[in-house]
Protein backbone atom coordinates (compact mmCIF):
# COMPACT_ATOMS: atom_id res chain seq x y z
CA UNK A 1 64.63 -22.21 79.16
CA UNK A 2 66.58 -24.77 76.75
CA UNK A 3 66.36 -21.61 74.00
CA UNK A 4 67.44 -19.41 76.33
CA UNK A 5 70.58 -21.44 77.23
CA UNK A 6 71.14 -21.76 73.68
CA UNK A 7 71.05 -18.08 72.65
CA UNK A 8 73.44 -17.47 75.46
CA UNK A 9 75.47 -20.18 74.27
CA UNK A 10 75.65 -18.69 70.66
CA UNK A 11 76.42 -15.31 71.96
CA UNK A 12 79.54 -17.09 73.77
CA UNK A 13 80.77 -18.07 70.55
CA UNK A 14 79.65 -22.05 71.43
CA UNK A 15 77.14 -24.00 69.54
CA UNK A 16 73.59 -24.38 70.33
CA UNK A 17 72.19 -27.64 71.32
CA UNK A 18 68.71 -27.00 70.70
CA UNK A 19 67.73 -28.01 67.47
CA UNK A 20 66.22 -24.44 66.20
CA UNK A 21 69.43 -23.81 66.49
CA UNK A 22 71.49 -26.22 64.49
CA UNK A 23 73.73 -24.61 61.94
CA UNK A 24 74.10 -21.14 63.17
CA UNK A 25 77.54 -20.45 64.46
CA UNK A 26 75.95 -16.87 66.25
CA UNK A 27 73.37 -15.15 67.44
CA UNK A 28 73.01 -12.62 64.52
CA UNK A 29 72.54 -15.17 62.30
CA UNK A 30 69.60 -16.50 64.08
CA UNK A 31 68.51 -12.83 64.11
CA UNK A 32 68.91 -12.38 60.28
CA UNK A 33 67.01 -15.93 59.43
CA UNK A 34 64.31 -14.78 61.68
CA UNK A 35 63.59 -11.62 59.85
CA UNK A 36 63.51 -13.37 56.76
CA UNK A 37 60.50 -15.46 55.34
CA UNK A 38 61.77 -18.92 56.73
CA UNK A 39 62.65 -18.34 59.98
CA UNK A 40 58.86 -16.60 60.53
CA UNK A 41 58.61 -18.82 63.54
CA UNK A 42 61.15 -17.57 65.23
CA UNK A 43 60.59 -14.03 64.91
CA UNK A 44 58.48 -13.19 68.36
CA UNK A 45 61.17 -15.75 70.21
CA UNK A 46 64.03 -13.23 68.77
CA UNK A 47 62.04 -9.62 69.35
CA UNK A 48 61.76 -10.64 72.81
CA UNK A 49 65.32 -11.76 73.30
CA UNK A 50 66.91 -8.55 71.62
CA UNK A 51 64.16 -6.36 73.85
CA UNK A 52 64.82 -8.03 77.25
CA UNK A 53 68.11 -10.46 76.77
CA UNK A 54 68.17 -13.86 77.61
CA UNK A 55 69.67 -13.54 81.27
CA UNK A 56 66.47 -11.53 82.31
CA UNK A 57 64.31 -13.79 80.93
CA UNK A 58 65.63 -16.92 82.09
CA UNK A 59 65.20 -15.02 85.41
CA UNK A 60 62.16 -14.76 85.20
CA UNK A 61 61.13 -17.96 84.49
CA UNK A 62 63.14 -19.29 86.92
CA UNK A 63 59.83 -16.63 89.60
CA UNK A 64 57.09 -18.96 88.19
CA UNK A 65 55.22 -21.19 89.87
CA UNK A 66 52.81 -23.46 89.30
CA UNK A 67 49.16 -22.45 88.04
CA UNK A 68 47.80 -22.95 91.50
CA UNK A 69 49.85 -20.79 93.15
CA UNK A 70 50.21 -18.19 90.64
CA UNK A 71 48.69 -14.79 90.92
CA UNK A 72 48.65 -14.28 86.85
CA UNK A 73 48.36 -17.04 84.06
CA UNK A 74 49.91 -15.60 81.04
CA UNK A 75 48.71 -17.59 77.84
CA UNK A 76 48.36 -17.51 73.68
CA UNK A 77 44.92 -17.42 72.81
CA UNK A 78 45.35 -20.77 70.83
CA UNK A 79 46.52 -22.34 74.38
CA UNK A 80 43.56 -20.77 76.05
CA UNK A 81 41.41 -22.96 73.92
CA UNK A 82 38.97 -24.64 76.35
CA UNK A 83 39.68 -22.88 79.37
CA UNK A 84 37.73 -20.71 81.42
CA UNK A 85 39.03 -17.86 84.33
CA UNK A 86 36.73 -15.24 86.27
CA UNK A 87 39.07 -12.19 85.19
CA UNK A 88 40.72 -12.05 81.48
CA UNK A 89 42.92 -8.88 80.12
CA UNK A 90 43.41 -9.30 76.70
CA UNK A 91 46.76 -7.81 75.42
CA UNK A 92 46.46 -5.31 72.49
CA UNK A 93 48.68 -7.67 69.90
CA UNK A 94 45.64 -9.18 68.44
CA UNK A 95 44.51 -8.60 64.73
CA UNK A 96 48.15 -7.19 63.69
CA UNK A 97 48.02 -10.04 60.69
CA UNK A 98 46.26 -8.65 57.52
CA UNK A 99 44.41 -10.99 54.74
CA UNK A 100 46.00 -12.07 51.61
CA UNK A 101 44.55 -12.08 48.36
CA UNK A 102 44.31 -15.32 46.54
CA UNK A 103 43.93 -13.56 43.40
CA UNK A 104 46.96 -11.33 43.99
CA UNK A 105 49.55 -13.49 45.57
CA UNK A 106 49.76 -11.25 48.71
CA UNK A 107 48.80 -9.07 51.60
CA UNK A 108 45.28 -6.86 51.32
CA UNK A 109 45.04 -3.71 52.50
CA UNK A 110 46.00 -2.69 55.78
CA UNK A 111 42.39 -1.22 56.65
CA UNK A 112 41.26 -5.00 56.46
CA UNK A 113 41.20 -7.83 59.43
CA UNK A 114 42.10 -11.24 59.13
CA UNK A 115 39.21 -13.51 59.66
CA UNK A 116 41.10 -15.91 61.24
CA UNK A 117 42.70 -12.73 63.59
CA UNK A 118 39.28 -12.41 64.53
CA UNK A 119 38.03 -15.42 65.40
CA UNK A 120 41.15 -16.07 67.61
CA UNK A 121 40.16 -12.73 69.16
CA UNK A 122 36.45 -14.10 69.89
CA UNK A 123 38.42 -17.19 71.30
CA UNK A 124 40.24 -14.38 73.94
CA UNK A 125 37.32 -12.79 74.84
CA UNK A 126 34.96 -15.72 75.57
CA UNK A 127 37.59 -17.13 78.26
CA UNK A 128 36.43 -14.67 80.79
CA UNK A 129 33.53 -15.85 83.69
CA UNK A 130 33.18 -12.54 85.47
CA UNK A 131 35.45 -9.72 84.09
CA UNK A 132 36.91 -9.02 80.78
CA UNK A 133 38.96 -6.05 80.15
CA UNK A 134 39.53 -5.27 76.20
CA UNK A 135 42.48 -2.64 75.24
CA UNK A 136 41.28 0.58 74.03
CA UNK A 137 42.79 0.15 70.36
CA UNK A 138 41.01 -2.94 69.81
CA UNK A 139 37.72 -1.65 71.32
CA UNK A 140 37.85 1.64 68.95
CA UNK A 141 38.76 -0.46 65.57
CA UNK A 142 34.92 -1.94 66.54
CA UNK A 143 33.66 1.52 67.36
CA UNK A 144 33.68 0.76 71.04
CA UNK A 145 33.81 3.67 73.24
CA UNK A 146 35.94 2.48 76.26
CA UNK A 147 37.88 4.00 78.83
CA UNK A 148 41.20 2.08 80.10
CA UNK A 149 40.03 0.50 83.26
CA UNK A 150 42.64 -1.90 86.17
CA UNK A 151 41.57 -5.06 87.60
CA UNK A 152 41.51 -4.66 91.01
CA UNK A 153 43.93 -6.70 93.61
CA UNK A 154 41.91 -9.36 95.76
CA UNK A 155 42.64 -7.15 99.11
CA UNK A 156 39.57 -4.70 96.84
CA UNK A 157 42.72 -1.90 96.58
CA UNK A 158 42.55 0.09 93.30
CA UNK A 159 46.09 -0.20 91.14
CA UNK A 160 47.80 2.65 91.00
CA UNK A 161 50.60 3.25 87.61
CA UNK A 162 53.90 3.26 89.18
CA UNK A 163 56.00 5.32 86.90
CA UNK A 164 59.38 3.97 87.33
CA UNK A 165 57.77 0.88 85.84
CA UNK A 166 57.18 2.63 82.89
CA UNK A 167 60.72 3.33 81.78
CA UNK A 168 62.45 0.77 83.96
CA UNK A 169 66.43 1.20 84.16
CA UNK A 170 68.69 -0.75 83.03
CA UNK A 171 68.16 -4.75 84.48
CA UNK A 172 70.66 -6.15 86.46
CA UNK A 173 70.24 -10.06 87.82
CA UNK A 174 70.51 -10.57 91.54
CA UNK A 175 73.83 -11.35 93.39
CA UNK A 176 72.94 -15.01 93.88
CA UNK A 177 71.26 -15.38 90.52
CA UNK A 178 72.18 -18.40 88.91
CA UNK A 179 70.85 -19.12 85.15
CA UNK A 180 71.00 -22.14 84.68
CA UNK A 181 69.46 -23.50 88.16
CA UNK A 182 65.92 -23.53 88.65
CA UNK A 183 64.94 -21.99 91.68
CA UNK A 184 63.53 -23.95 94.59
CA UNK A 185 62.83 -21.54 97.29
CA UNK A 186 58.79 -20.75 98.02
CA UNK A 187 57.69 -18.27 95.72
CA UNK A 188 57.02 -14.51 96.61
CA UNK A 189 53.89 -13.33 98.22
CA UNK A 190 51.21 -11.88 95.88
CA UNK A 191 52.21 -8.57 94.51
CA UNK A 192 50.00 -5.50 93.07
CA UNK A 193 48.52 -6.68 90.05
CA UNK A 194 49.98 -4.55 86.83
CA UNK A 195 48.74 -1.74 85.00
CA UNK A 196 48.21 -2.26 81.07
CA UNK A 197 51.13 0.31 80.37
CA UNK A 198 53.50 -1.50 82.41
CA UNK A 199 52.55 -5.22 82.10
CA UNK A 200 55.99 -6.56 80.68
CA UNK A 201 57.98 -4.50 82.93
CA UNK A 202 55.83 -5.54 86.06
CA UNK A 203 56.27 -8.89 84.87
CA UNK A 204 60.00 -9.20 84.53
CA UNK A 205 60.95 -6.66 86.82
């Protein structure tokens, strides 16, 4: 939430005061840095703020709720470390990183895996108790035949894909919205558990 406030302070014109941010005087600048080879760790922070914008996202972080009461736990991998749940869906941005070559100075080819990438991936997989549910691309790079299945709700329901969460329109925060207040009011009653396709959009929507 504190980088959140920041980046909309920066896109005000104000300075940031989070320290990632000390010494940029805009947004863009933040943007540039992160697309270059020393701001690296900022880079997924950034996608997802020029994809969704910071009011939407501080939005929806001001929905969650603590783990008890939450209907989905969204986690890295490397945070999962440890834990266990009965149902896992794995997301399909695992083993995007590619091996370098000590004797070359850089990247392999594209056809290989980091091993690293794939032990983090066995990490994912072994969190789940009852149910795990793999994305097809990740299945097929293994040569296993899948077919993309939902997790059903508790009420034993079957999903269904809503289209309009597929392309949302544009977002628009609520009347009473207020960024930088956390909400206190009792959180929402369990909702329709996503689709693959749509599981950002059902998640910030």
């Amino acid at each position: 939430m504190e980088l959140l406030r920041g980046v909309a302070d920066l896109k005000e014109g104000r300075p940031a005061a989070v320290a990632e941010f000390f010494g940029f005087s805009d947004w863009r600048s933040v943007v540039a840095f992160a697309k270059s080879g020393e701001g690296a760790h900022l880079l997924t922070f950034v996608n997802l703020v020029e994809s969704r914008g910071e009011k939407q996202l501080m939005w929806a972080l001001n929905r969650t709720v603590t783990e008890d009461a939450a209907n989905i736990v969204v986690s890295t991998a490397h945070k999962a470390k440890g834990r266990e749940w009965a149902r896992v869906r794995l997301m399909d941005d695992f083993l995007r990183s590619n091996p370098r070559d000590p004797d070359r100075g850089g990247l392999t080819s594209k056809s290989k895996v980091d091993p690293s990438e794939i032990r983090l991936l066995y990490v994912a997989m072994t969190r789940a108790r009852e149910e795990l549910e793999i994305p097809p691309p990740i299945a097929t790079r293994f040569g296993i035949r899948c077919e993309a299945q939902v997790l059903k709700p508790r009420s034993g329901a079957a999903a269904t894909v809503d289209s309009s969460q597929a392309h949302p329109a544009p977002w628009q925060p609520p009347a009473d919205w207020q960024p930088r207040e956390m909400a206190t009011s009792e959180p929402a009653p369990p909702q329709q558990p996503p689709t693959r396709k749509g599981f950002l959009d059902w998640l910030l929507k």
